[in-house]
PDB file of N, CA and C in Angstrom:
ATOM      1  N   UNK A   1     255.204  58.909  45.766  1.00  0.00           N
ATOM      2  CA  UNK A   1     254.164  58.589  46.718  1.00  0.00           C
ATOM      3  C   UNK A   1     254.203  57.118  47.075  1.00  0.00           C
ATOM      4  N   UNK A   2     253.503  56.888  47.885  1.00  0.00           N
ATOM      5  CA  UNK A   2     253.385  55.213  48.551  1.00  0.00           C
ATOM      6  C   UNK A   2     252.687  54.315  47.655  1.00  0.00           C
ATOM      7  N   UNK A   3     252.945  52.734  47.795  1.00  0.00           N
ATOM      8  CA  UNK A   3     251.880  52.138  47.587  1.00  0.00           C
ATOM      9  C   UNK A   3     250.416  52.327  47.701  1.00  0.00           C
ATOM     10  N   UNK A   4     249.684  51.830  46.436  1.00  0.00           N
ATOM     11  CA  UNK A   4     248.444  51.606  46.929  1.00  0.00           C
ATOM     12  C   UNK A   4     248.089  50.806  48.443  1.00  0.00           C
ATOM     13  N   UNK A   5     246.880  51.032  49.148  1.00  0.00           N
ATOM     14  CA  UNK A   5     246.944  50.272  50.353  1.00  0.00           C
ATOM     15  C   UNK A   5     246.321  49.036  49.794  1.00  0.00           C
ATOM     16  N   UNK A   6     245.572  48.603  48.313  1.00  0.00           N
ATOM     17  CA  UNK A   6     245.522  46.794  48.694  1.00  0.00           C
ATOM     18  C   UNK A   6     246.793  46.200  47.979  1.00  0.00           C
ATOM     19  N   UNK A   7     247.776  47.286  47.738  1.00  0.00           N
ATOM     20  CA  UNK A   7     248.890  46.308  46.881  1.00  0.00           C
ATOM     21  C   UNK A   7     249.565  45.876  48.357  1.00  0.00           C
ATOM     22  N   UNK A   8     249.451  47.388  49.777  1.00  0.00           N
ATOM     23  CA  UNK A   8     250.680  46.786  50.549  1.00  0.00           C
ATOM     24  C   UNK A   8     249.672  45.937  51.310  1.00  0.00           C
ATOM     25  N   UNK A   9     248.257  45.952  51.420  1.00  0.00           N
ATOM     26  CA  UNK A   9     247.760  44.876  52.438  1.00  0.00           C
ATOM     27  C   UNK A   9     248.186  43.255  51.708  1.00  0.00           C
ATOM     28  N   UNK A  10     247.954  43.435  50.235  1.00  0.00           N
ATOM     29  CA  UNK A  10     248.241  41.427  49.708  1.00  0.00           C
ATOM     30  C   UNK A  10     249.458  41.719  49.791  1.00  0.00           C
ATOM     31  N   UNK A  11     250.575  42.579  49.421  1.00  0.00           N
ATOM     32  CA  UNK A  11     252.196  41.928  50.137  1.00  0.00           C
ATOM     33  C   UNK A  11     252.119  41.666  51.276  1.00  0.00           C
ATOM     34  N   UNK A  12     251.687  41.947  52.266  1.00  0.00           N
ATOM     35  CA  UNK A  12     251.519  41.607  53.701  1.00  0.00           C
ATOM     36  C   UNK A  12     251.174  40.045  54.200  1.00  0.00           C
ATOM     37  N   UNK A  13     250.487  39.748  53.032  1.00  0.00           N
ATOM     38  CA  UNK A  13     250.403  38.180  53.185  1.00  0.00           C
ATOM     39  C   UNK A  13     251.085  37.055  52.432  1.00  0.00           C
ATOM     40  N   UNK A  14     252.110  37.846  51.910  1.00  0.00           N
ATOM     41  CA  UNK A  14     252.169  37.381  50.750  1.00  0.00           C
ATOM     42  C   UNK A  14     251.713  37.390  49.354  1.00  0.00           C
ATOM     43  N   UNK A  15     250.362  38.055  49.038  1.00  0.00           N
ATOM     44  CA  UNK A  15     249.828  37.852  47.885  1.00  0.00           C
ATOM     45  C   UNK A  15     249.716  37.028  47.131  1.00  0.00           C
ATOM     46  N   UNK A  16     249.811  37.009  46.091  1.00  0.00           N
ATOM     47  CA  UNK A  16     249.614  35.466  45.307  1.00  0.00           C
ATOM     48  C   UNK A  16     250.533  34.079  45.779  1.00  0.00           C
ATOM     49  N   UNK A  17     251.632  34.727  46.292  1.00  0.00           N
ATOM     50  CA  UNK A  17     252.332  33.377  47.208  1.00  0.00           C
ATOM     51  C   UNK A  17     251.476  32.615  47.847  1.00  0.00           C
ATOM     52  N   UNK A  18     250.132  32.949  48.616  1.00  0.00           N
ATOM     53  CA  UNK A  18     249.675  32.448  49.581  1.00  0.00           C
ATOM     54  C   UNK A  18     248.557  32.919  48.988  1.00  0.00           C
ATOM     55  N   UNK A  19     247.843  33.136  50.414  1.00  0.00           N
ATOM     56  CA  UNK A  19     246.252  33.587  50.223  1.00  0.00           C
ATOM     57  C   UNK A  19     246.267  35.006  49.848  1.00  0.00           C
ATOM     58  N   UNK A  20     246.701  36.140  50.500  1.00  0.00           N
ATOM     59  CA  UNK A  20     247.015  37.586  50.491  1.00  0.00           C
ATOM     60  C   UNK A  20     245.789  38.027  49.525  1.00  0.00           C
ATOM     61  N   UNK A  21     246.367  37.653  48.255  1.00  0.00           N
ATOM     62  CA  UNK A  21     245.069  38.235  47.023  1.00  0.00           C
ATOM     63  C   UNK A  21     243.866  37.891  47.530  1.00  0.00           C
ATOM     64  N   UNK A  22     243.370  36.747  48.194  1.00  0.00           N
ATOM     65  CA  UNK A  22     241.926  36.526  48.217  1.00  0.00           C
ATOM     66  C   UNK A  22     241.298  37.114  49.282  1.00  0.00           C
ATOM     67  N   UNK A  23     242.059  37.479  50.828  1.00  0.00           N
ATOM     68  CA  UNK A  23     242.028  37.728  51.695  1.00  0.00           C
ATOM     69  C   UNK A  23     241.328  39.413  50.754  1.00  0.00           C
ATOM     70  N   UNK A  24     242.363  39.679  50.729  1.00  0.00           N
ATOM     71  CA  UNK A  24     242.136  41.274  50.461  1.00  0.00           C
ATOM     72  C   UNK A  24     240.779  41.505  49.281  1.00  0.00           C
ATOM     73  N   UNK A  25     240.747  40.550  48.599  1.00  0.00           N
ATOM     74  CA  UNK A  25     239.613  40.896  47.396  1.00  0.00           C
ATOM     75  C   UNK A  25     238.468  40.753  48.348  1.00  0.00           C
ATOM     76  N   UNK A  26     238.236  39.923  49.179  1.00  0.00           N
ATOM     77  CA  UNK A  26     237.209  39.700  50.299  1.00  0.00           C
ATOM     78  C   UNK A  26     236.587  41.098  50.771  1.00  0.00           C
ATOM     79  N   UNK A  27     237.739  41.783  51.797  1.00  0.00           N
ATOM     80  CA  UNK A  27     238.021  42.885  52.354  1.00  0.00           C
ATOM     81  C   UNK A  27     237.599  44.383  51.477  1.00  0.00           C
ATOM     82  N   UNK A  28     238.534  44.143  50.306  1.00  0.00           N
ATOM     83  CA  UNK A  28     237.658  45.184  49.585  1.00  0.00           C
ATOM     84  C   UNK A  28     236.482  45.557  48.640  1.00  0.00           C
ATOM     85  N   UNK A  29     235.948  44.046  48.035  1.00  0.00           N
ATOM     86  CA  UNK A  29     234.909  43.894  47.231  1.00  0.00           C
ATOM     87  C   UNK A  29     233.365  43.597  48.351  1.00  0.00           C
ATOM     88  N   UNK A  30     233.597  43.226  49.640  1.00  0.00           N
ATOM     89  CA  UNK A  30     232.410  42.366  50.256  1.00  0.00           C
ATOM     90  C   UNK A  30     232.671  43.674  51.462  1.00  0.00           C
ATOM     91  N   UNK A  31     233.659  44.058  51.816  1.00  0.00           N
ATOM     92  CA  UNK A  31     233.812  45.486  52.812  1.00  0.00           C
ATOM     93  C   UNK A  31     233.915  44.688  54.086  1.00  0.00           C
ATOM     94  N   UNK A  32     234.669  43.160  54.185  1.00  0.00           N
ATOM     95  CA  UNK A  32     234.740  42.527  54.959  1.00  0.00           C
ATOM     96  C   UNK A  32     236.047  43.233  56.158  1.00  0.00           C
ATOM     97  N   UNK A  33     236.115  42.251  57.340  1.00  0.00           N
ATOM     98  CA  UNK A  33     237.301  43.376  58.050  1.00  0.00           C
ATOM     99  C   UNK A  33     237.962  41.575  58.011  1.00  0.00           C
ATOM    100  N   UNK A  34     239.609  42.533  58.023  1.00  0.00           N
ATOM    101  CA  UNK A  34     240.127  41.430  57.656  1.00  0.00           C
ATOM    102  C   UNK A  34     240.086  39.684  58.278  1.00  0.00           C
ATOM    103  N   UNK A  35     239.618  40.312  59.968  1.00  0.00           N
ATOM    104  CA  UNK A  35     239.263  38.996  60.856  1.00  0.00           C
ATOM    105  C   UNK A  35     238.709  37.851  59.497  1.00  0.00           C
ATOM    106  N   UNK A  36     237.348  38.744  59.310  1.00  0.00           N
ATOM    107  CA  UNK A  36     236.419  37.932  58.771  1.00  0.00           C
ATOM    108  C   UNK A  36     236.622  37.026  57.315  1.00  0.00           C
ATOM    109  N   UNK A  37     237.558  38.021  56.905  1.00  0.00           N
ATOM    110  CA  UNK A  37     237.889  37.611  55.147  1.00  0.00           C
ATOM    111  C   UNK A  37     238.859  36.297  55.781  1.00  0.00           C
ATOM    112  N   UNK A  38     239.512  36.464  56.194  1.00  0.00           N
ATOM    113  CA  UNK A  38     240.685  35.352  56.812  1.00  0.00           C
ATOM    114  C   UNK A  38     239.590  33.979  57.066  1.00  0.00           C
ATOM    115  N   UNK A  39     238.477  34.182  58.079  1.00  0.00           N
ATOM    116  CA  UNK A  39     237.875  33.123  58.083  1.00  0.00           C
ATOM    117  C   UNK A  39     236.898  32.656  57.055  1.00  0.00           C
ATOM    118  N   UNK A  40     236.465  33.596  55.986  1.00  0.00           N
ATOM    119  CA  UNK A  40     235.596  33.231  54.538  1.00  0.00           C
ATOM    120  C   UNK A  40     236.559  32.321  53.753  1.00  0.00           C
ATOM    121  N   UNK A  41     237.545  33.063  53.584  1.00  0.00           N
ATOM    122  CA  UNK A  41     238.692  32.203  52.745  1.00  0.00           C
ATOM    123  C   UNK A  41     239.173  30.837  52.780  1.00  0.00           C
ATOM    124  N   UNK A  42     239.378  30.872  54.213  1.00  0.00           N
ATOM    125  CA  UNK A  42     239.739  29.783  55.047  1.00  0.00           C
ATOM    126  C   UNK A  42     238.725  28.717  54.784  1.00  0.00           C
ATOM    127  N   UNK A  43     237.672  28.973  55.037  1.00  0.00           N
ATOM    128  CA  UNK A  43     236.265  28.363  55.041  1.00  0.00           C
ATOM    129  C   UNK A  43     236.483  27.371  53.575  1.00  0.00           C
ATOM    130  N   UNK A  44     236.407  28.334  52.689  1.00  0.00           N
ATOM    131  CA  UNK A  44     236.233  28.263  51.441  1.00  0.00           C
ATOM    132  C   UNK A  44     237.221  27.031  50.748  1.00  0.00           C
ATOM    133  N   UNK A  45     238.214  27.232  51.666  1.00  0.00           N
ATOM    134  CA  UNK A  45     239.753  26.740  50.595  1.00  0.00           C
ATOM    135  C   UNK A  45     239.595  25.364  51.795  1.00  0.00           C
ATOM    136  N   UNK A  46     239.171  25.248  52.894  1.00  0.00           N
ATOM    137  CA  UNK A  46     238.988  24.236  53.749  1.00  0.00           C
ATOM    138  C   UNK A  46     240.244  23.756  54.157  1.00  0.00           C
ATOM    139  N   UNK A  47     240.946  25.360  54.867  1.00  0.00           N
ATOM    140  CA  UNK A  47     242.165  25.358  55.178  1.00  0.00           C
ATOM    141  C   UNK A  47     241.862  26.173  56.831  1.00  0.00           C
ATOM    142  N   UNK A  48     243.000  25.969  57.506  1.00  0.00           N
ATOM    143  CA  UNK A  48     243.401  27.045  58.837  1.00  0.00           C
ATOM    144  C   UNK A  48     243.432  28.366  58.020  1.00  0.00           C
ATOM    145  N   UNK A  49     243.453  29.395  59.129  1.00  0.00           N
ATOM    146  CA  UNK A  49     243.826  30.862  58.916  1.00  0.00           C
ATOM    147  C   UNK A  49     245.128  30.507  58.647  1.00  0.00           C
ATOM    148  N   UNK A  50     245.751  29.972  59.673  1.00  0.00           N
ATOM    149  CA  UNK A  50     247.404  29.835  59.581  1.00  0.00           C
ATOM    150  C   UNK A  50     247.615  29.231  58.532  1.00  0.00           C
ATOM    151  N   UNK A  51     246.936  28.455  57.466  1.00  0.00           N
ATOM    152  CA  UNK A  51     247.822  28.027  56.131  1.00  0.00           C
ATOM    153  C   UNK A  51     247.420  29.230  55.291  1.00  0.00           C
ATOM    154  N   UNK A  52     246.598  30.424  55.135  1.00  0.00           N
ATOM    155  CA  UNK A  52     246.698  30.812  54.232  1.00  0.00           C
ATOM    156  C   UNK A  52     247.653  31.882  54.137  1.00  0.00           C
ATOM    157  N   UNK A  53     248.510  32.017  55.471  1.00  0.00           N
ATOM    158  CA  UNK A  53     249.826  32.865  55.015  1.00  0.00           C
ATOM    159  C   UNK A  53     251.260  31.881  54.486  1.00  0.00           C
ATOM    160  N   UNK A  54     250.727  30.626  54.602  1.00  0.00           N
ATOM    161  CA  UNK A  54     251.989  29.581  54.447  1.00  0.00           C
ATOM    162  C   UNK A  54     251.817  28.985  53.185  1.00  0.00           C
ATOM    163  N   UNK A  55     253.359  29.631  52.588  1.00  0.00           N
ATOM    164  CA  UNK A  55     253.870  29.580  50.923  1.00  0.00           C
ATOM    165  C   UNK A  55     253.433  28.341  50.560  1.00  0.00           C
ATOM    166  N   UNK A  56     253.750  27.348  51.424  1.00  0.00           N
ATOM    167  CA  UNK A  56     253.784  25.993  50.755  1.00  0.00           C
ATOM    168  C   UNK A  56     252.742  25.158  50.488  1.00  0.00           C
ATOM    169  N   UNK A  57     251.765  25.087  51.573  1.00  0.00           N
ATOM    170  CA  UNK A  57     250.081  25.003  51.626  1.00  0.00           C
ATOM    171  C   UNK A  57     249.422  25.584  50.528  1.00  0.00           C
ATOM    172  N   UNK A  58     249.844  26.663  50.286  1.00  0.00           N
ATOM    173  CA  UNK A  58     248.877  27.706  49.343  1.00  0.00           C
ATOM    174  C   UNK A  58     249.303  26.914  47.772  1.00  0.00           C
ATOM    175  N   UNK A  59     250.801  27.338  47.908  1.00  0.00           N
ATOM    176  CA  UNK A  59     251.088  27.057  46.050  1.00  0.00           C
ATOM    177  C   UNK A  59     250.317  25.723  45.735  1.00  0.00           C
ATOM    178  N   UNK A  60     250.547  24.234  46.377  1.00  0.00           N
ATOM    179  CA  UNK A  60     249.821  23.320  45.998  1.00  0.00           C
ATOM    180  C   UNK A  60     248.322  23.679  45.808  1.00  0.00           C
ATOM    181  N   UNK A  61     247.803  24.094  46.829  1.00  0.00           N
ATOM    182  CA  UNK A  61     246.216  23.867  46.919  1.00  0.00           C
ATOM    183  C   UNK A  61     245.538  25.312  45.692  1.00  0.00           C
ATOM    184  N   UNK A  62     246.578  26.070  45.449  1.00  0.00           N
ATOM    185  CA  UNK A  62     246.323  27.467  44.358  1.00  0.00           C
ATOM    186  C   UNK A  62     246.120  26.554  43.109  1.00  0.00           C
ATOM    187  N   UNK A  63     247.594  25.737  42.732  1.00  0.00           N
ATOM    188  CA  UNK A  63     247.683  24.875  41.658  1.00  0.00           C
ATOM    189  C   UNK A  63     246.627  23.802  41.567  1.00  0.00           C
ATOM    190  N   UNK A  64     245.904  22.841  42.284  1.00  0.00           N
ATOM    191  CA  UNK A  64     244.604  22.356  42.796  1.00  0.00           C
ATOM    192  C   UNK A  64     243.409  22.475  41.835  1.00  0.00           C
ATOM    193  N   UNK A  65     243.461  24.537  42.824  1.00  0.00           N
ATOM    194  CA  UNK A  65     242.205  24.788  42.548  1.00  0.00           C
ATOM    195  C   UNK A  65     242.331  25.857  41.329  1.00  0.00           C
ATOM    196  N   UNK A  66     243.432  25.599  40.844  1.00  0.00           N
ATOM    197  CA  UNK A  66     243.469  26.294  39.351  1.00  0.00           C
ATOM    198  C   UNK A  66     243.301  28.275  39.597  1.00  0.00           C
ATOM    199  N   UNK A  67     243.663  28.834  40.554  1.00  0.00           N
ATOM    200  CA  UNK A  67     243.380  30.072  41.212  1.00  0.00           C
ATOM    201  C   UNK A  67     244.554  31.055  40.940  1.00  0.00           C
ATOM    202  N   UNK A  68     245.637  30.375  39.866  1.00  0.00           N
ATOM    203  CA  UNK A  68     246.876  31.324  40.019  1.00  0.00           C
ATOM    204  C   UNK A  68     248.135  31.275  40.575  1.00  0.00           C
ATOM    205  N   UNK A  69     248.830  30.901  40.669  1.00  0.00           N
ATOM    206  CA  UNK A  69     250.244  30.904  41.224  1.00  0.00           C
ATOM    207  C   UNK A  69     251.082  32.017  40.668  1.00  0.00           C
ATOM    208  N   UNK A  70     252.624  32.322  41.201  1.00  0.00           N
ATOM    209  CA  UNK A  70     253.125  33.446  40.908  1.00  0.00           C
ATOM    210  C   UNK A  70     254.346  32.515  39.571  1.00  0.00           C
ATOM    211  N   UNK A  71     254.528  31.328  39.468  1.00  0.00           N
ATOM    212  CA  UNK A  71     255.221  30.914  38.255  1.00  0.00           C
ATOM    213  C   UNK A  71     254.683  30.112  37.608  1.00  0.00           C
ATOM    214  N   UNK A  72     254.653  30.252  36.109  1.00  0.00           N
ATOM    215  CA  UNK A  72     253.737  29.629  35.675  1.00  0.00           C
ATOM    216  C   UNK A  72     253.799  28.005  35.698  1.00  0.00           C
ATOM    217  N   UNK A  73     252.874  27.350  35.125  1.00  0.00           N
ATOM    218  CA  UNK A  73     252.839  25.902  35.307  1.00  0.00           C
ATOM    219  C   UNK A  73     252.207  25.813  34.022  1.00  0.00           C
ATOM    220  N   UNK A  74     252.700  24.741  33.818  1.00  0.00           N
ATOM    221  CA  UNK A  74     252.344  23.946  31.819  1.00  0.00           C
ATOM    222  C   UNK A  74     250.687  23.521  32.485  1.00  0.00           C
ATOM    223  N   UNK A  75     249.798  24.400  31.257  1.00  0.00           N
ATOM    224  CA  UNK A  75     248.448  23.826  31.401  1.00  0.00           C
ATOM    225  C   UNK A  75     248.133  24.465  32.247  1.00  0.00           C
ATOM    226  N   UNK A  76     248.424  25.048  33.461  1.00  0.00           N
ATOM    227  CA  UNK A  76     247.646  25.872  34.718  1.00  0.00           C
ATOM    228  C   UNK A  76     246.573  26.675  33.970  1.00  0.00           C
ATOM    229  N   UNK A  77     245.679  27.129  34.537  1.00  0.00           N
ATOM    230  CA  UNK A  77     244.657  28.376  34.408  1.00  0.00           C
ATOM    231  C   UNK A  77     245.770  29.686  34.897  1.00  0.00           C
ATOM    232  N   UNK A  78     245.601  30.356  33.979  1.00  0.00           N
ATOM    233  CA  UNK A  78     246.280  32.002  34.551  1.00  0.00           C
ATOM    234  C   UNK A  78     245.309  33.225  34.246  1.00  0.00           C
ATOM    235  N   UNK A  79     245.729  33.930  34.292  1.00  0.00           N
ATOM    236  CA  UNK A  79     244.864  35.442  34.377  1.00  0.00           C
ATOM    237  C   UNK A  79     243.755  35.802  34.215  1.00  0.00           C
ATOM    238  N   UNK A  80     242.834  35.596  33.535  1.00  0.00           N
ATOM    239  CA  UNK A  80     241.294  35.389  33.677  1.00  0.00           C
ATOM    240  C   UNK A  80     241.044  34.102  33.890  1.00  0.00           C
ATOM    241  N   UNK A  81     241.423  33.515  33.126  1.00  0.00           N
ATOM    242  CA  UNK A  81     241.281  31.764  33.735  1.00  0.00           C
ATOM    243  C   UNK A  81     240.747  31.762  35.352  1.00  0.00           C
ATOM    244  N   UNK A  82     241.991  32.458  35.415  1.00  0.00           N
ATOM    245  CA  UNK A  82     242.144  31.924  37.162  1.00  0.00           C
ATOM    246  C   UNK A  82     241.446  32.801  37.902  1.00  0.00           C
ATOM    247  N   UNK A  83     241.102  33.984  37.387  1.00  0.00           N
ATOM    248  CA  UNK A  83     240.148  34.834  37.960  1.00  0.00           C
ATOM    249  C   UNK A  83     238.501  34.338  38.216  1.00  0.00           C
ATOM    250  N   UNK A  84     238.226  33.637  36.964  1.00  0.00           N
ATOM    251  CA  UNK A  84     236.781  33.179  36.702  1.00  0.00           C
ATOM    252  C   UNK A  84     237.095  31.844  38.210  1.00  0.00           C
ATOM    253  N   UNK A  85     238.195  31.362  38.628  1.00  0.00           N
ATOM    254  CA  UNK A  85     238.181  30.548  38.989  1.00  0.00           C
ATOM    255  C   UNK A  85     237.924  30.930  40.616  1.00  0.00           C
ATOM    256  N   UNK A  86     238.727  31.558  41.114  1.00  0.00           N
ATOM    257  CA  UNK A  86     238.155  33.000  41.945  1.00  0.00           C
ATOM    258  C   UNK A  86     237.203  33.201  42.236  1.00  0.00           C
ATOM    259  N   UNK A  87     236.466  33.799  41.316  1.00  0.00           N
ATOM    260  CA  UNK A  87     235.090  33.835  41.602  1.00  0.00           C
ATOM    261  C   UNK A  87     233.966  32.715  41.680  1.00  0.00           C
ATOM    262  N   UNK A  88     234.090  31.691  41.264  1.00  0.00           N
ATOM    263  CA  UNK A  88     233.648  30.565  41.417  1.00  0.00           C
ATOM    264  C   UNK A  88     233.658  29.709  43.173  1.00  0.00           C
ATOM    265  N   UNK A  89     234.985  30.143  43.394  1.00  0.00           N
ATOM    266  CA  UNK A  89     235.612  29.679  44.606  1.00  0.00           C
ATOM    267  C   UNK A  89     234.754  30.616  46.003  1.00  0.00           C
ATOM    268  N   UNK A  90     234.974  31.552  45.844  1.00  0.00           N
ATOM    269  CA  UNK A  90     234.234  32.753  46.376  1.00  0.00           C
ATOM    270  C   UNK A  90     233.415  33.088  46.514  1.00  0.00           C
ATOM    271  N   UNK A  91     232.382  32.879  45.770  1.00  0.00           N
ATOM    272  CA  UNK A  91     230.792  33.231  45.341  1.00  0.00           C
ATOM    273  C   UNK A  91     231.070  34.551  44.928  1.00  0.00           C
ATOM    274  N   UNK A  92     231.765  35.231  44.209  1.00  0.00           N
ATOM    275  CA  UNK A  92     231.690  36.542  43.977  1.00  0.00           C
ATOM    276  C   UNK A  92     231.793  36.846  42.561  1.00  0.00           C
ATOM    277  N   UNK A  93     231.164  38.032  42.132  1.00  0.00           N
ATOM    278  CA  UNK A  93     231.771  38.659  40.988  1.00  0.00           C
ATOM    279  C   UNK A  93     232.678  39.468  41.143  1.00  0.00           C
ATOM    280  N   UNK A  94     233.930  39.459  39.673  1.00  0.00           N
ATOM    281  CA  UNK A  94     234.902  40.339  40.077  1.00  0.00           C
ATOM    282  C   UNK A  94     234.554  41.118  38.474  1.00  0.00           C
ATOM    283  N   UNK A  95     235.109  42.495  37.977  1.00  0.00           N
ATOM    284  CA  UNK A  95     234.782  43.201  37.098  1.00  0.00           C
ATOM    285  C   UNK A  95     235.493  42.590  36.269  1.00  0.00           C
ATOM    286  N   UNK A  96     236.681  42.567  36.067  1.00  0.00           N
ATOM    287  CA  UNK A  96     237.265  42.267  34.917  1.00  0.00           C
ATOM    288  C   UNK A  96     236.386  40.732  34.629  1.00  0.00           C
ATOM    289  N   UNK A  97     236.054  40.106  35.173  1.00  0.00           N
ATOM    290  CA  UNK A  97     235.424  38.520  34.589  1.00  0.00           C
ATOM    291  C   UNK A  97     234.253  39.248  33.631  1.00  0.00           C
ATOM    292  N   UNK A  98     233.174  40.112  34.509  1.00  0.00           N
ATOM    293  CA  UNK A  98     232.321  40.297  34.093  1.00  0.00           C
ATOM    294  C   UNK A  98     232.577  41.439  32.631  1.00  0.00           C
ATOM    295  N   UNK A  99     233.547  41.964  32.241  1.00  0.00           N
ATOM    296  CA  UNK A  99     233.698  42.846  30.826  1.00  0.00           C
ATOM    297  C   UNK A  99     234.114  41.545  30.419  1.00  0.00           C
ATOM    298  N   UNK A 100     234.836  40.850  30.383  1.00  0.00           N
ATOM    299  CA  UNK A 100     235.529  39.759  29.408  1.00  0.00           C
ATOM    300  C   UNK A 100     234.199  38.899  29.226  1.00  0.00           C
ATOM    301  N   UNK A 101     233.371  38.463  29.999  1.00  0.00           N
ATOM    302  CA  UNK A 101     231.835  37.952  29.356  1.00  0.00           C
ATOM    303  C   UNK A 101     231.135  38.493  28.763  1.00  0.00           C
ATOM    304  N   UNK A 102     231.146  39.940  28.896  1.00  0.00           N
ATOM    305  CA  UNK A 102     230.626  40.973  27.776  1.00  0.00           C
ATOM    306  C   UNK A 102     231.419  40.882  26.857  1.00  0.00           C
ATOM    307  N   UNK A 103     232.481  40.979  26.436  1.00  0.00           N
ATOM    308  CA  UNK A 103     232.636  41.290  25.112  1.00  0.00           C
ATOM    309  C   UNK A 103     232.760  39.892  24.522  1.00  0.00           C
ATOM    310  N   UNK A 104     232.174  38.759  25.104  1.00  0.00           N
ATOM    311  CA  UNK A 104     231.926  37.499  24.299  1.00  0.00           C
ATOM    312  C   UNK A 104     230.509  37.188  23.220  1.00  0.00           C
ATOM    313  N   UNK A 105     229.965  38.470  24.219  1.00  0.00           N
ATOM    314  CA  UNK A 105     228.486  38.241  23.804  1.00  0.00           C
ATOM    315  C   UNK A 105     228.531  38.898  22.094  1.00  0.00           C
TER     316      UNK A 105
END
């Protein structure tokens, strides 16, 4: 069978290369249409639409804002790290942040 449709919508932007992941978490957590997620993101990262499909814009300003990159970096925030960071960035909750704060309690 096919891809999931948000694995092929964030390859479409690249995904973690770029914006792709945030675009789409927008889209499917807030039920945004993609116009709009493009300009939340944008907003957010205090970038063009057009940098958040561009590799090179993104990796710096990802590494920045501590949000994830696709290779790792000495000291970076990664996988929840960078998720909590996400959501911070976003104003949003995402689930996995919120079980990993539960089972702190």
């Amino acid at each position: 069978m096919g891809m999931p449709i948000s694995h092929i919508m964030t390859s479409g932007m690249s995904g973690i290369r770029a914006a792709g992941d945030l675009v789409a978490r927008m889209q499917f957590s807030e039920n945004m249409r993609i116009a709009d997620a493009k300009d939340y993101v944008a907003k957010k990262l205090d970038v063009t639409t057009d940098d958040l499909s561009d590799e090179y814009v993104m990796r710096e300003l990802r590494e920045d804002l501590g949000i994830g990159v696709i290779t790792s970096v000495a000291g970076a925030p990664k996988g929840i790290a960078a998720k909590m960071n996400i959501e911070k960035l976003l104003d949003i909750k995402i689930n996995s942040c919120e079980r990993f704060r539960n089972q702190l309690r």
